[in-house]
PDB file of N, CA and C in Angstrom:
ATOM      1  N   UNK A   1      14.417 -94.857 -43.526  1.00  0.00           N
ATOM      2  CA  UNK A   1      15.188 -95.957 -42.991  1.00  0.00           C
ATOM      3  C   UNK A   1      14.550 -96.517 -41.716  1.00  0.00           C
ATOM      4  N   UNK A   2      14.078 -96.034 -40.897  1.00  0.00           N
ATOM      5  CA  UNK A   2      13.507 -95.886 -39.609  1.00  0.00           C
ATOM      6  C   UNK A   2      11.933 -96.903 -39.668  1.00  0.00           C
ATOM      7  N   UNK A   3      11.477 -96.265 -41.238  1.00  0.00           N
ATOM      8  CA  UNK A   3      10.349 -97.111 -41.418  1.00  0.00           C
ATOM      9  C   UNK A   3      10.608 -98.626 -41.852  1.00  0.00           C
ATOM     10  N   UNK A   4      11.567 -98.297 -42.532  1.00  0.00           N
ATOM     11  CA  UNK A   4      11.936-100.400 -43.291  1.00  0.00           C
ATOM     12  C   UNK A   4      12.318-101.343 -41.871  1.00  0.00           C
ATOM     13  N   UNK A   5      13.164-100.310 -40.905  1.00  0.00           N
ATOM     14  CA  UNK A   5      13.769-100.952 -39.874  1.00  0.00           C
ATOM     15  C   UNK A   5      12.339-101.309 -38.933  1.00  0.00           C
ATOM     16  N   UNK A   6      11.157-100.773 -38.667  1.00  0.00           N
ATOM     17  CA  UNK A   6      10.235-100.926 -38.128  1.00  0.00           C
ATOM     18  C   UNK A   6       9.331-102.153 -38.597  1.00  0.00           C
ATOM     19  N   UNK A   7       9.322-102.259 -40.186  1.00  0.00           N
ATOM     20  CA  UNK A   7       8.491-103.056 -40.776  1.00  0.00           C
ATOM     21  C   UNK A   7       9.359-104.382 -40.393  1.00  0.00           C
ATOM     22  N   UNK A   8      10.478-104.726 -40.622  1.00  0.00           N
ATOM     23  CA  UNK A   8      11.463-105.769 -40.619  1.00  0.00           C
ATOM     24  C   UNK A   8      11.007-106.180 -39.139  1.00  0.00           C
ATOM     25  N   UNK A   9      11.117-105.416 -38.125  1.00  0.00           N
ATOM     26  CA  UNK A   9      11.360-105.953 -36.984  1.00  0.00           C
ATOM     27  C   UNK A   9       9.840-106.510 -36.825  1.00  0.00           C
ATOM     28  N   UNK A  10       9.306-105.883 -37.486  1.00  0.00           N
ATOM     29  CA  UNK A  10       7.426-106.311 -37.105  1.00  0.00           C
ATOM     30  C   UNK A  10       6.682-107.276 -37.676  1.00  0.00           C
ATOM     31  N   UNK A  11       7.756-107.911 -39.134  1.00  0.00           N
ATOM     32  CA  UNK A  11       7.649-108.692 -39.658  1.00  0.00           C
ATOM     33  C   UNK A  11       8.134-110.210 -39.280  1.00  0.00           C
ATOM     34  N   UNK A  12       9.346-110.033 -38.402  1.00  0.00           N
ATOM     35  CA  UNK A  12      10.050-111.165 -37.640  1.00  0.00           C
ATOM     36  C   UNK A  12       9.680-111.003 -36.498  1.00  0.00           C
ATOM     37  N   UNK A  13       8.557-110.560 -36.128  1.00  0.00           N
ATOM     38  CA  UNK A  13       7.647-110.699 -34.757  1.00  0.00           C
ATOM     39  C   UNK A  13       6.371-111.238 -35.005  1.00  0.00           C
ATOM     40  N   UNK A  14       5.931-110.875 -36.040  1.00  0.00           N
ATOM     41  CA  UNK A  14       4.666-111.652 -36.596  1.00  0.00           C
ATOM     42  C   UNK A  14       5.423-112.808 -36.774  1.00  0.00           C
ATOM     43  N   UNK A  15       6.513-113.656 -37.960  1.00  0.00           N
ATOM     44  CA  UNK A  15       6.717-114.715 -37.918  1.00  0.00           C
ATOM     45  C   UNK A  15       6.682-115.550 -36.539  1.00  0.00           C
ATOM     46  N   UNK A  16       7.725-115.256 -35.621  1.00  0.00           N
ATOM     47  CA  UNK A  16       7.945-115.479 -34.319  1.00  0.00           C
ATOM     48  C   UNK A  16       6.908-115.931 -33.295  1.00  0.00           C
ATOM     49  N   UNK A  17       5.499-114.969 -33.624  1.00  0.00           N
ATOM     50  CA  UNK A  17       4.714-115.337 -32.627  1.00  0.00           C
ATOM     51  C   UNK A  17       3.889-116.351 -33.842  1.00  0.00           C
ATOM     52  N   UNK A  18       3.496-116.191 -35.111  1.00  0.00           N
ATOM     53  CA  UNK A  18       2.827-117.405 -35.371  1.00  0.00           C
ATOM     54  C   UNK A  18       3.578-119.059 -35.350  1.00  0.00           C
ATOM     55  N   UNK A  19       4.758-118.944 -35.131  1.00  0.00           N
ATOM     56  CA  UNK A  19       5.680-120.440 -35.423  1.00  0.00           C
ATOM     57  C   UNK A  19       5.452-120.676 -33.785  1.00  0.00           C
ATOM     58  N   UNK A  20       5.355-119.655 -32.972  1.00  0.00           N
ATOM     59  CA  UNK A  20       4.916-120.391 -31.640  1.00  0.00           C
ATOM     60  C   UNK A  20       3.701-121.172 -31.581  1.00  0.00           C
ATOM     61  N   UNK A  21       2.432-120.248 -31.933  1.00  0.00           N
ATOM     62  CA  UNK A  21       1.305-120.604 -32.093  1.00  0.00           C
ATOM     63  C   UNK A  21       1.092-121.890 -32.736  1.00  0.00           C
ATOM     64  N   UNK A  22       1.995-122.447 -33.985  1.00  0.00           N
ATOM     65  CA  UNK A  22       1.640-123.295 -34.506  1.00  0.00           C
ATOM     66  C   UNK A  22       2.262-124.816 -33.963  1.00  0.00           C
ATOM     67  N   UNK A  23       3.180-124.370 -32.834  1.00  0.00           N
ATOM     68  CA  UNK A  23       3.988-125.693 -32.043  1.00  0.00           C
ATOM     69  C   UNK A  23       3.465-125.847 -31.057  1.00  0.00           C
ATOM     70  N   UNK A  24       2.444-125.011 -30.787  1.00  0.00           N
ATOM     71  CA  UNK A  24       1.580-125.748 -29.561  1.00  0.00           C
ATOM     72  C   UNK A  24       1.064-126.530 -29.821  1.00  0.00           C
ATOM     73  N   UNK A  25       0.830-127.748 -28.756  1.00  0.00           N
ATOM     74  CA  UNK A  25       0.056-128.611 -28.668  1.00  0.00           C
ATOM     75  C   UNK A  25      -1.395-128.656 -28.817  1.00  0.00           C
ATOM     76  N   UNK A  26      -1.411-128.051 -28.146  1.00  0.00           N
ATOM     77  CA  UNK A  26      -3.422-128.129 -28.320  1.00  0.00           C
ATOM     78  C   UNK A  26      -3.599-126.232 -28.308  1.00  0.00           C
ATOM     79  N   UNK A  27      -3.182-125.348 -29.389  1.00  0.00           N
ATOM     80  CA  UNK A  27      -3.413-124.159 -29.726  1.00  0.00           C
ATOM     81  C   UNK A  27      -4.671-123.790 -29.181  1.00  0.00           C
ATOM     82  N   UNK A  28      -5.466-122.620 -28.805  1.00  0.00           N
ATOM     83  CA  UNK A  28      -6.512-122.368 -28.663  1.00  0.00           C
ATOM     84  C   UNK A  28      -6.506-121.006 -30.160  1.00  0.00           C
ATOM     85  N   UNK A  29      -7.568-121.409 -30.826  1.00  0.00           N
ATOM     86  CA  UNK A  29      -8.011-120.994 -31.802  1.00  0.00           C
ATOM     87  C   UNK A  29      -8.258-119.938 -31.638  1.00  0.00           C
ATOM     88  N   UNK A  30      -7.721-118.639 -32.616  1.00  0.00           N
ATOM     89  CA  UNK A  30      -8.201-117.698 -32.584  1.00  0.00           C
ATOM     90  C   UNK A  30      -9.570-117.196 -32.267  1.00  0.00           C
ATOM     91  N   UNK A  31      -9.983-116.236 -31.314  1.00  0.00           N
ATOM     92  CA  UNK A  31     -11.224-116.057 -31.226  1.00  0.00           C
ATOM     93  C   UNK A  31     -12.247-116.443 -30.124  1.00  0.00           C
ATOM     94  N   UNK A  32     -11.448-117.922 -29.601  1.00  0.00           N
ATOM     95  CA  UNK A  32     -11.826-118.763 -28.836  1.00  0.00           C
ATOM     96  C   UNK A  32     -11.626-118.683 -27.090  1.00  0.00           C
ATOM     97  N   UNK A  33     -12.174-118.981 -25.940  1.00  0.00           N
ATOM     98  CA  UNK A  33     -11.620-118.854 -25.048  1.00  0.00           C
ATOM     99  C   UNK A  33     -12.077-120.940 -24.516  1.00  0.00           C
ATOM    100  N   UNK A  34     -10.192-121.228 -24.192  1.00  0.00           N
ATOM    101  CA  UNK A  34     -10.178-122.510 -23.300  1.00  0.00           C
ATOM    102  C   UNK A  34     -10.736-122.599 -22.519  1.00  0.00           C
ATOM    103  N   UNK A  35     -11.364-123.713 -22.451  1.00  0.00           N
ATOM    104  CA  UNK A  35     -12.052-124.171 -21.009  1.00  0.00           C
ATOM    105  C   UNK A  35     -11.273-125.073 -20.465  1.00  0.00           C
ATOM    106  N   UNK A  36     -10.559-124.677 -19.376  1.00  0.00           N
ATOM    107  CA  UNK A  36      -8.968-125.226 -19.133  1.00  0.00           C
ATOM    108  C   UNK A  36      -9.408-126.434 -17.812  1.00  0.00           C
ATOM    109  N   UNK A  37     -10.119-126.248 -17.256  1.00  0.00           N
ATOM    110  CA  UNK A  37     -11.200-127.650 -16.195  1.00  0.00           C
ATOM    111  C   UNK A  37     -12.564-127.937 -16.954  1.00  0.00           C
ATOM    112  N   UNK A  38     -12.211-129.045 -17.623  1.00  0.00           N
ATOM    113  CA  UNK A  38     -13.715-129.306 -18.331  1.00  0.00           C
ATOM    114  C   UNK A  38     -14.651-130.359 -17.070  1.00  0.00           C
ATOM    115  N   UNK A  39     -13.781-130.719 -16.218  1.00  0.00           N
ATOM    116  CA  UNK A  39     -14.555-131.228 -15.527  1.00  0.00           C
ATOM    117  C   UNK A  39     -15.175-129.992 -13.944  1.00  0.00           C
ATOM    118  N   UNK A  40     -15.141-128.877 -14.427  1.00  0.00           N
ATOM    119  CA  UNK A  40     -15.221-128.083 -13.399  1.00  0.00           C
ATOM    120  C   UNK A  40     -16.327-126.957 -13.953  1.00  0.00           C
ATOM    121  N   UNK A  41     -16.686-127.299 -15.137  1.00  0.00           N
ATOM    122  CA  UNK A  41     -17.669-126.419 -15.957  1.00  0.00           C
ATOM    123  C   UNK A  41     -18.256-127.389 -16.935  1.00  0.00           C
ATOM    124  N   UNK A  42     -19.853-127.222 -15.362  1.00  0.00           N
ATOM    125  CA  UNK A  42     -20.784-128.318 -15.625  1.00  0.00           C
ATOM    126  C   UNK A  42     -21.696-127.959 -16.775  1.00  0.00           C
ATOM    127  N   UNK A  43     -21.916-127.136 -17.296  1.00  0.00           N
ATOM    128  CA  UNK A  43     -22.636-126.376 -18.330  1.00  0.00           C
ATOM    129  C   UNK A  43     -22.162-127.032 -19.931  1.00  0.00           C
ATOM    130  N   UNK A  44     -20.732-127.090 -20.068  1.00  0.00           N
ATOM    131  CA  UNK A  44     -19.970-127.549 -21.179  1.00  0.00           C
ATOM    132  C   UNK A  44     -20.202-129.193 -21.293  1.00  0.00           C
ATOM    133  N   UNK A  45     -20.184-129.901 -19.809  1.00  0.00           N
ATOM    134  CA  UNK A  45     -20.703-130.795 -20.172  1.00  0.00           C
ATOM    135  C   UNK A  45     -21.833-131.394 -20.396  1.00  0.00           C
ATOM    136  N   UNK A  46     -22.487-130.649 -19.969  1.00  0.00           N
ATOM    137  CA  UNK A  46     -23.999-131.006 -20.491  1.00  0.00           C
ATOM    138  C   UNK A  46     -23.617-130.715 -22.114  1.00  0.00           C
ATOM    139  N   UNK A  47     -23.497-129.757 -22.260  1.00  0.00           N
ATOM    140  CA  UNK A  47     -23.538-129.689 -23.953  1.00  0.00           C
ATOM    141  C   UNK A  47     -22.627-130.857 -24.940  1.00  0.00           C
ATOM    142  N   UNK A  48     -21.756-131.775 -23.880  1.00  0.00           N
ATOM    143  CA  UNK A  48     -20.699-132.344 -24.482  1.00  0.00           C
ATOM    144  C   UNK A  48     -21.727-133.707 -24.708  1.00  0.00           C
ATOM    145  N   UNK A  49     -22.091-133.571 -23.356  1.00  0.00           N
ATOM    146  CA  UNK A  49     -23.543-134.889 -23.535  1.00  0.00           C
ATOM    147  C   UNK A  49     -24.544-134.650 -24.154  1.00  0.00           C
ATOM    148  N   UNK A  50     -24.941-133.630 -24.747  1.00  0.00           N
ATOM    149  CA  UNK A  50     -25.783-133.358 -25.372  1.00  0.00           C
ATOM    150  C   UNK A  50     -25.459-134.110 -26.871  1.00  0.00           C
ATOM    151  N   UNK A  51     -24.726-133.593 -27.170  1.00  0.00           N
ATOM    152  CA  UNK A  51     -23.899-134.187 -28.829  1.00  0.00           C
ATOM    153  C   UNK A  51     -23.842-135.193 -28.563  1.00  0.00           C
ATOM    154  N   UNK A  52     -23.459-136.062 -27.593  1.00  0.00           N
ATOM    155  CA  UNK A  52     -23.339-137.432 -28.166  1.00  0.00           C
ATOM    156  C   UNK A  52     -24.414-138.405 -27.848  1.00  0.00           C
ATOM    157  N   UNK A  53     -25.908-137.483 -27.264  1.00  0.00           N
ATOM    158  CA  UNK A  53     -27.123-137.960 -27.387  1.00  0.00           C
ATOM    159  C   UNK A  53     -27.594-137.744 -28.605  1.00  0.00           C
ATOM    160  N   UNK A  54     -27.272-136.758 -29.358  1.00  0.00           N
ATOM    161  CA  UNK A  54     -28.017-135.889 -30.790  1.00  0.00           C
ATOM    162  C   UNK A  54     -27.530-136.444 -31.924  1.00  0.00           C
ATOM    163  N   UNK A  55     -26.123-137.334 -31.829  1.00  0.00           N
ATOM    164  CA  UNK A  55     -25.146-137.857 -32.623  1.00  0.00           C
ATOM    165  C   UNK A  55     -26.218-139.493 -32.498  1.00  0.00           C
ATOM    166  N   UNK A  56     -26.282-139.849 -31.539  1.00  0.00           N
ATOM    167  CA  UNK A  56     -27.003-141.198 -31.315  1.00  0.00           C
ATOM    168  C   UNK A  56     -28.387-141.196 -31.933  1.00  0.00           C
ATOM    169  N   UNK A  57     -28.884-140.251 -31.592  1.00  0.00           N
ATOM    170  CA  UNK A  57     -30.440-140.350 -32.201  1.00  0.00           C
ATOM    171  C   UNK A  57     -30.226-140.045 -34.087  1.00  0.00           C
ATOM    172  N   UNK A  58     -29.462-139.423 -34.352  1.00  0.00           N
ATOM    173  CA  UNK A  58     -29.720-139.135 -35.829  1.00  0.00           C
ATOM    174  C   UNK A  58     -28.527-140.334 -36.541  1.00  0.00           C
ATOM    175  N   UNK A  59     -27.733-140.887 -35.884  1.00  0.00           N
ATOM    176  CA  UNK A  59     -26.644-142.368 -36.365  1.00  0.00           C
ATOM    177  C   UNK A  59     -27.671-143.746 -36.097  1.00  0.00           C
ATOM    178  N   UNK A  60     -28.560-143.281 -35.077  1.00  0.00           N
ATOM    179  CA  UNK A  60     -29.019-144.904 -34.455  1.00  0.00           C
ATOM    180  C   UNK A  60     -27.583-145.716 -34.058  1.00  0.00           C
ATOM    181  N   UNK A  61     -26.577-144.569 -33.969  1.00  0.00           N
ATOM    182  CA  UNK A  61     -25.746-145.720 -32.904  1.00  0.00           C
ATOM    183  C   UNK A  61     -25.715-145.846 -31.471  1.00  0.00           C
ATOM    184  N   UNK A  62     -24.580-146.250 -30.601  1.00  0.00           N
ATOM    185  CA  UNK A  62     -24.877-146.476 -29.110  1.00  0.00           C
ATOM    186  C   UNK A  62     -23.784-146.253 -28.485  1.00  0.00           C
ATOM    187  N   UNK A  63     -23.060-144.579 -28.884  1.00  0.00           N
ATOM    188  CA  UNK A  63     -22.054-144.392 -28.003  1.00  0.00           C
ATOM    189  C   UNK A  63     -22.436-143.917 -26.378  1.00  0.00           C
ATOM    190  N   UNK A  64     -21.703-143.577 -25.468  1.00  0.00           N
ATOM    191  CA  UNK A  64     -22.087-143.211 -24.625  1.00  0.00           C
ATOM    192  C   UNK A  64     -20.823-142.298 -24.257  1.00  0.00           C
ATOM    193  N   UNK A  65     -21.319-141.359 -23.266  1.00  0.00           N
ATOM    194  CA  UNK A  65     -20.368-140.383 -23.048  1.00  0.00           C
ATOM    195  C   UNK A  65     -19.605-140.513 -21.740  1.00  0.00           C
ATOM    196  N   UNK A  66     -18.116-140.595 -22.658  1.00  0.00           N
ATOM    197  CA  UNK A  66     -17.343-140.938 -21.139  1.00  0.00           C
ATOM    198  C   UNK A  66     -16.474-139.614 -20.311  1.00  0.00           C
ATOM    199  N   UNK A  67     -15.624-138.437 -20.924  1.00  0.00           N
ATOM    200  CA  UNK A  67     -15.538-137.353 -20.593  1.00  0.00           C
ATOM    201  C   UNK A  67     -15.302-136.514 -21.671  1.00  0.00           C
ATOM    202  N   UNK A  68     -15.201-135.035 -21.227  1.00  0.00           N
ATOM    203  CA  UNK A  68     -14.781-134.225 -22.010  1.00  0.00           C
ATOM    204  C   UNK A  68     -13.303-133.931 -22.252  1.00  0.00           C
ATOM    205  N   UNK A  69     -12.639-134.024 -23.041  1.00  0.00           N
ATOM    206  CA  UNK A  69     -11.003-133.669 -22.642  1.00  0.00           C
ATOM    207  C   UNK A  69     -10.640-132.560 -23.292  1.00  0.00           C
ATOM    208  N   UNK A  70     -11.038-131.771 -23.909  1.00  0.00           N
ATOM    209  CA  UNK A  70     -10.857-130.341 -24.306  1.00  0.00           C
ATOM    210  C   UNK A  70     -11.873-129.451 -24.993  1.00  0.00           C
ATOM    211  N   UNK A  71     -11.675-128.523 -24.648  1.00  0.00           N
ATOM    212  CA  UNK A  71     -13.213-127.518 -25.333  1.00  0.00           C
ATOM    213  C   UNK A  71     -13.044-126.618 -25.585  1.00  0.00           C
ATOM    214  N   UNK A  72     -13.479-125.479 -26.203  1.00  0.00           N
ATOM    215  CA  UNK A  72     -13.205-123.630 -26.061  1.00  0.00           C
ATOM    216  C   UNK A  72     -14.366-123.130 -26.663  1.00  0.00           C
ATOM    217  N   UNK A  73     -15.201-122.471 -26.244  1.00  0.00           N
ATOM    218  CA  UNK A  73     -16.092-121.367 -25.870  1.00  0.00           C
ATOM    219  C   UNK A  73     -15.806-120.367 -26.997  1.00  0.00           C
ATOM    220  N   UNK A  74     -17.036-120.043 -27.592  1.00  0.00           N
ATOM    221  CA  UNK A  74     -16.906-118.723 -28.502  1.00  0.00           C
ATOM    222  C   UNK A  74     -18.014-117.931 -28.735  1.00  0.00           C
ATOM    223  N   UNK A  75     -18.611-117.765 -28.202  1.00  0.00           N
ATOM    224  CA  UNK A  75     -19.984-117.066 -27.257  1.00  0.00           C
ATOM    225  C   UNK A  75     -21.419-118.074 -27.267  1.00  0.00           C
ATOM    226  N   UNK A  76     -21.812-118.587 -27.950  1.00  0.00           N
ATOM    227  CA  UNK A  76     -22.703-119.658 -28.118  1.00  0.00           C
ATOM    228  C   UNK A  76     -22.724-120.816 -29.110  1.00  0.00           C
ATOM    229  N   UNK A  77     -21.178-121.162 -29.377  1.00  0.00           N
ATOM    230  CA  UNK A  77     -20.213-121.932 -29.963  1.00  0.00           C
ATOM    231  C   UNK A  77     -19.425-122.595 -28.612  1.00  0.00           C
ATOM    232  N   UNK A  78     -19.650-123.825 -28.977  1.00  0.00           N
ATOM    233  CA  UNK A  78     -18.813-125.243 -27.778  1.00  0.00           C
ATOM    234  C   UNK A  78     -18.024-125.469 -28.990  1.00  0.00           C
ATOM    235  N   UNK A  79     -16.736-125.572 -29.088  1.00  0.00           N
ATOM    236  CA  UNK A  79     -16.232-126.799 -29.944  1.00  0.00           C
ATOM    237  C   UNK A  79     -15.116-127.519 -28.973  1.00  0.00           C
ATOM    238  N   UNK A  80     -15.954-128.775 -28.675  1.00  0.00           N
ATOM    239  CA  UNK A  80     -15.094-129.619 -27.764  1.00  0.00           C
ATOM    240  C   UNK A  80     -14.435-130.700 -28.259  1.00  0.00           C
ATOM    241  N   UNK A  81     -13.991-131.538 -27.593  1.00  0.00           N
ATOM    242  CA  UNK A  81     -12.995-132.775 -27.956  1.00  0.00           C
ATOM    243  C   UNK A  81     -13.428-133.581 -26.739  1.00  0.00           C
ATOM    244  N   UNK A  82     -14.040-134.724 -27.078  1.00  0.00           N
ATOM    245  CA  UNK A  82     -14.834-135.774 -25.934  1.00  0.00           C
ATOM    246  C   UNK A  82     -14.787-137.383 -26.760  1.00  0.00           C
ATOM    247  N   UNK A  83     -14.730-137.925 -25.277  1.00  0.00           N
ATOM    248  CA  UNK A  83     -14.660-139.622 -25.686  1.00  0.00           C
ATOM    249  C   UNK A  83     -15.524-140.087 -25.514  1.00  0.00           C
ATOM    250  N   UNK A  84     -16.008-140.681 -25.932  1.00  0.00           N
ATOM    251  CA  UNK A  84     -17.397-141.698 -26.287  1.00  0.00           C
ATOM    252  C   UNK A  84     -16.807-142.815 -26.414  1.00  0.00           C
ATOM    253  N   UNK A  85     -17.732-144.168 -26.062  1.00  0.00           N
ATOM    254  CA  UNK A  85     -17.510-145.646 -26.197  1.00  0.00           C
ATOM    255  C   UNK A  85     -18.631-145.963 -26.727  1.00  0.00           C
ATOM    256  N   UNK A  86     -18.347-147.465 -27.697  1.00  0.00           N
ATOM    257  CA  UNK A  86     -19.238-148.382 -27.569  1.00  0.00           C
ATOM    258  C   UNK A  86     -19.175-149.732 -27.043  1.00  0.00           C
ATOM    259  N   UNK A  87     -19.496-150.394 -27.675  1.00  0.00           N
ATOM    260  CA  UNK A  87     -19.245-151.603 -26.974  1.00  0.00           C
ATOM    261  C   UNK A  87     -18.186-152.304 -27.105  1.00  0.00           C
ATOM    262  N   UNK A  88     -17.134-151.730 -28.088  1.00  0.00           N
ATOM    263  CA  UNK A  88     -15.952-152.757 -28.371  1.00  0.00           C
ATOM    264  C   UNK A  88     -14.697-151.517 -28.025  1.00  0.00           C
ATOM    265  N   UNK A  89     -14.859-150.205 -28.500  1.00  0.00           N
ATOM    266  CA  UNK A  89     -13.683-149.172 -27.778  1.00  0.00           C
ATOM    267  C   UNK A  89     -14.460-148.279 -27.745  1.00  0.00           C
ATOM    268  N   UNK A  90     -12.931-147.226 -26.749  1.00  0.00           N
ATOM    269  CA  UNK A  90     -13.341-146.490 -26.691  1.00  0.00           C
ATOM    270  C   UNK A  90     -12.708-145.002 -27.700  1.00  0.00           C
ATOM    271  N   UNK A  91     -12.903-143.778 -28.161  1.00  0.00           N
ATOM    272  CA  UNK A  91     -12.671-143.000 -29.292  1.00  0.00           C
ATOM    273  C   UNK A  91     -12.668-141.429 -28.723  1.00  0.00           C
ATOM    274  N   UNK A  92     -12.072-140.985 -29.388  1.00  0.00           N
ATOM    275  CA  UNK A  92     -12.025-139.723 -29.161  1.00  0.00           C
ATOM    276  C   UNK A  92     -12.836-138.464 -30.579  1.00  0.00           C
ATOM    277  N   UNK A  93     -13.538-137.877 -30.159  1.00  0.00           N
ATOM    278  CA  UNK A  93     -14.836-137.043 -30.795  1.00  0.00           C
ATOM    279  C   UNK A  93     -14.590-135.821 -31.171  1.00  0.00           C
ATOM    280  N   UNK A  94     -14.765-134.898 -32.260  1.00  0.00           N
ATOM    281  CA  UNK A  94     -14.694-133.508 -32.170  1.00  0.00           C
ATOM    282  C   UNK A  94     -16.103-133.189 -32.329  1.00  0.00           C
ATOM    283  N   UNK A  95     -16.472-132.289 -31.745  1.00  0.00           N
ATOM    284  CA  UNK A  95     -18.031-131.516 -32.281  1.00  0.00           C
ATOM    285  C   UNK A  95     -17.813-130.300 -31.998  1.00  0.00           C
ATOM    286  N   UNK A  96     -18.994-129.503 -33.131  1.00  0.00           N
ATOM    287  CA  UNK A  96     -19.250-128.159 -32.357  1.00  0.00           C
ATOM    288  C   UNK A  96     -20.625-127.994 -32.680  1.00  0.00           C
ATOM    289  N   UNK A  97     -20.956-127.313 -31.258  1.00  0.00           N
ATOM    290  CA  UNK A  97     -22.268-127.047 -30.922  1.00  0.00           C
ATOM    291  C   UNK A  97     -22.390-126.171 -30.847  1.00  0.00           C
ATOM    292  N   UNK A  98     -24.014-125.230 -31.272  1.00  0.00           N
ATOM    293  CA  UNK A  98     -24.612-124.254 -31.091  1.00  0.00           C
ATOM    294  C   UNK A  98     -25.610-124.046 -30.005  1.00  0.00           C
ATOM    295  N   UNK A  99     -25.462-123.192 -29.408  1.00  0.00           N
ATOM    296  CA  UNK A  99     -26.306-122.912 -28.721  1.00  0.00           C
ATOM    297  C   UNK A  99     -27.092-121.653 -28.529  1.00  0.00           C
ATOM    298  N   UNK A 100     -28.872-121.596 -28.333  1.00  0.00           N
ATOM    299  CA  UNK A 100     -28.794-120.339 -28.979  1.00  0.00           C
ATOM    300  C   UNK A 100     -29.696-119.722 -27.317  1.00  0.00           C
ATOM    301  N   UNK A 101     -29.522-119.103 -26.783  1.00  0.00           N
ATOM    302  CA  UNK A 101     -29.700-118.631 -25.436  1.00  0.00           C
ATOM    303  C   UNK A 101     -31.040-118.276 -24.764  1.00  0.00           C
ATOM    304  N   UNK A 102     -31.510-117.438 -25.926  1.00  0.00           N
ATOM    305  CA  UNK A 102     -32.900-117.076 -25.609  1.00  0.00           C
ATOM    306  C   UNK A 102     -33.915-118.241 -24.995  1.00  0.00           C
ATOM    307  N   UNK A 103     -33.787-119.415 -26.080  1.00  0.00           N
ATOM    308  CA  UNK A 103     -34.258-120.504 -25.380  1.00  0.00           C
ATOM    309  C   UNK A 103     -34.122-121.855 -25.007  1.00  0.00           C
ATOM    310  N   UNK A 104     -32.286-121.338 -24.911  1.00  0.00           N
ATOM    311  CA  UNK A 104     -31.454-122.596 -24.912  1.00  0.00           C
ATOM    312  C   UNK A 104     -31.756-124.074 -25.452  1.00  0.00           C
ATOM    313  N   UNK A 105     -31.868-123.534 -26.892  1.00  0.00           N
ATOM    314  CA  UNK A 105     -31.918-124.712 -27.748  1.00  0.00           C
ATOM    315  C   UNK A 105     -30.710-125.214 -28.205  1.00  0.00           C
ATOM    316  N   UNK A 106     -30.207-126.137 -28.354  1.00  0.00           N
ATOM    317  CA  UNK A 106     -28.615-126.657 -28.894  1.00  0.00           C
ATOM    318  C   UNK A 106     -28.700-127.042 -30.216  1.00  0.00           C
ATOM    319  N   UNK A 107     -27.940-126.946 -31.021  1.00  0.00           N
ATOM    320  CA  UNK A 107     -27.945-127.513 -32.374  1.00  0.00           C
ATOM    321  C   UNK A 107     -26.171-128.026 -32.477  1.00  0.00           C
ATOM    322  N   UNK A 108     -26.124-129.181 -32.792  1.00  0.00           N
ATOM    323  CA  UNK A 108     -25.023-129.740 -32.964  1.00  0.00           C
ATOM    324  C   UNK A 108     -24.691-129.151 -34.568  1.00  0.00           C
ATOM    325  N   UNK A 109     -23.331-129.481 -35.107  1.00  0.00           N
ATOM    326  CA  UNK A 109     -22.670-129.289 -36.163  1.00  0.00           C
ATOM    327  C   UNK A 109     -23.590-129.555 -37.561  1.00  0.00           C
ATOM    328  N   UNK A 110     -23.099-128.815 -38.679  1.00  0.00           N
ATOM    329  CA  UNK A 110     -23.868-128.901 -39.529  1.00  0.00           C
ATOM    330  C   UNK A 110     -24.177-130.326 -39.950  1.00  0.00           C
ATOM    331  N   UNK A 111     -23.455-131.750 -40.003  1.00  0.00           N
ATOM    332  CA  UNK A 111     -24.298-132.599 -39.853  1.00  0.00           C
ATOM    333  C   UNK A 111     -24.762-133.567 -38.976  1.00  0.00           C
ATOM    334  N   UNK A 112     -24.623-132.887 -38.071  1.00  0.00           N
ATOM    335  CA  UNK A 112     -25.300-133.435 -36.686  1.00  0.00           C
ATOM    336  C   UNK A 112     -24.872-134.816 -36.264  1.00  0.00           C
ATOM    337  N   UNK A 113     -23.810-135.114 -36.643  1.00  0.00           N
ATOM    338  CA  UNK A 113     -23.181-135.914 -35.961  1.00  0.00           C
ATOM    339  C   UNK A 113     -21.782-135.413 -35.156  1.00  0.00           C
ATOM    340  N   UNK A 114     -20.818-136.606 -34.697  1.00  0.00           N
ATOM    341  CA  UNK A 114     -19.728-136.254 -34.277  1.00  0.00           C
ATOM    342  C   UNK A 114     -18.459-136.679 -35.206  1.00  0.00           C
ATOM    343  N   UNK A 115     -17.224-136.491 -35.484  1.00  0.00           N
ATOM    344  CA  UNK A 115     -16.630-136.556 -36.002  1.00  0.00           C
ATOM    345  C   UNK A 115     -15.246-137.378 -35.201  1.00  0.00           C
ATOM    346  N   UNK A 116     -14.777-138.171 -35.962  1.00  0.00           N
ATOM    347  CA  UNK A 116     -14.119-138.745 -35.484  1.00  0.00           C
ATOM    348  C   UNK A 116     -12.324-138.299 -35.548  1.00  0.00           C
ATOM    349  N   UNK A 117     -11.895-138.814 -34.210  1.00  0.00           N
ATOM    350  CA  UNK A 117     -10.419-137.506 -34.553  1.00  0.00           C
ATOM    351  C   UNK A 117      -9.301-138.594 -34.239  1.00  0.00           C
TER     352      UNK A 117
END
């Protein structure tokens, strides 16, 4: 009895904490750690500008990078959320970038562009 009463309660605690998880606003993804000042972690933005130089050269289009507005870190994984303009608006971006350390080479998303959100 002791055991059903354990499973029950552990079962409406798992529900509980995922229906939280899923009413957040901007969830941070399992696995992931927020970068909660993107304008305070200059490193992320370089990489945020990086993508939407790497996105430009392989589109031949002409966005430009205006800030980062959300990101999270997953050891040499960026997946941020950044606005870019062109000449008529401005948009909001998802990418994720690789980065690989040894010789800090970046590789944007598997197709190397940005995605539009």
């Amino acid at each position: 009895m002791k055991t059903q009463s354990a499973l029950l309660l552990l079962a409406v605690l798992s529900a509980v904490a995922i229906q939280t998880y899923a009413t957040l606003e901007n969830p941070t993804p399992p696995g992931w750690n927020r970068i909660k000042k993107p304008e305070d972690y200059q490193h992320a933005l370089d990489v945020a500008q990086f993508a939407v130089r790497r996105h430009n050269r392989l589109t031949r289009d002409d966005l430009r990078f205006v800030r980062m507005i959300r990101g999270y870190v997953n050891g040499q994984y960026y997946r941020l959320v950044i606005e870019a303009e062109d000449d008529v608006k401005s948009q909001k971006y998802e990418t994720l970038v690789r980065e690989r350390v040894p010789n800090s080479v970046r590789s944007s998303s598997t197709s190397g562009a940005l995605e539009a959100s």
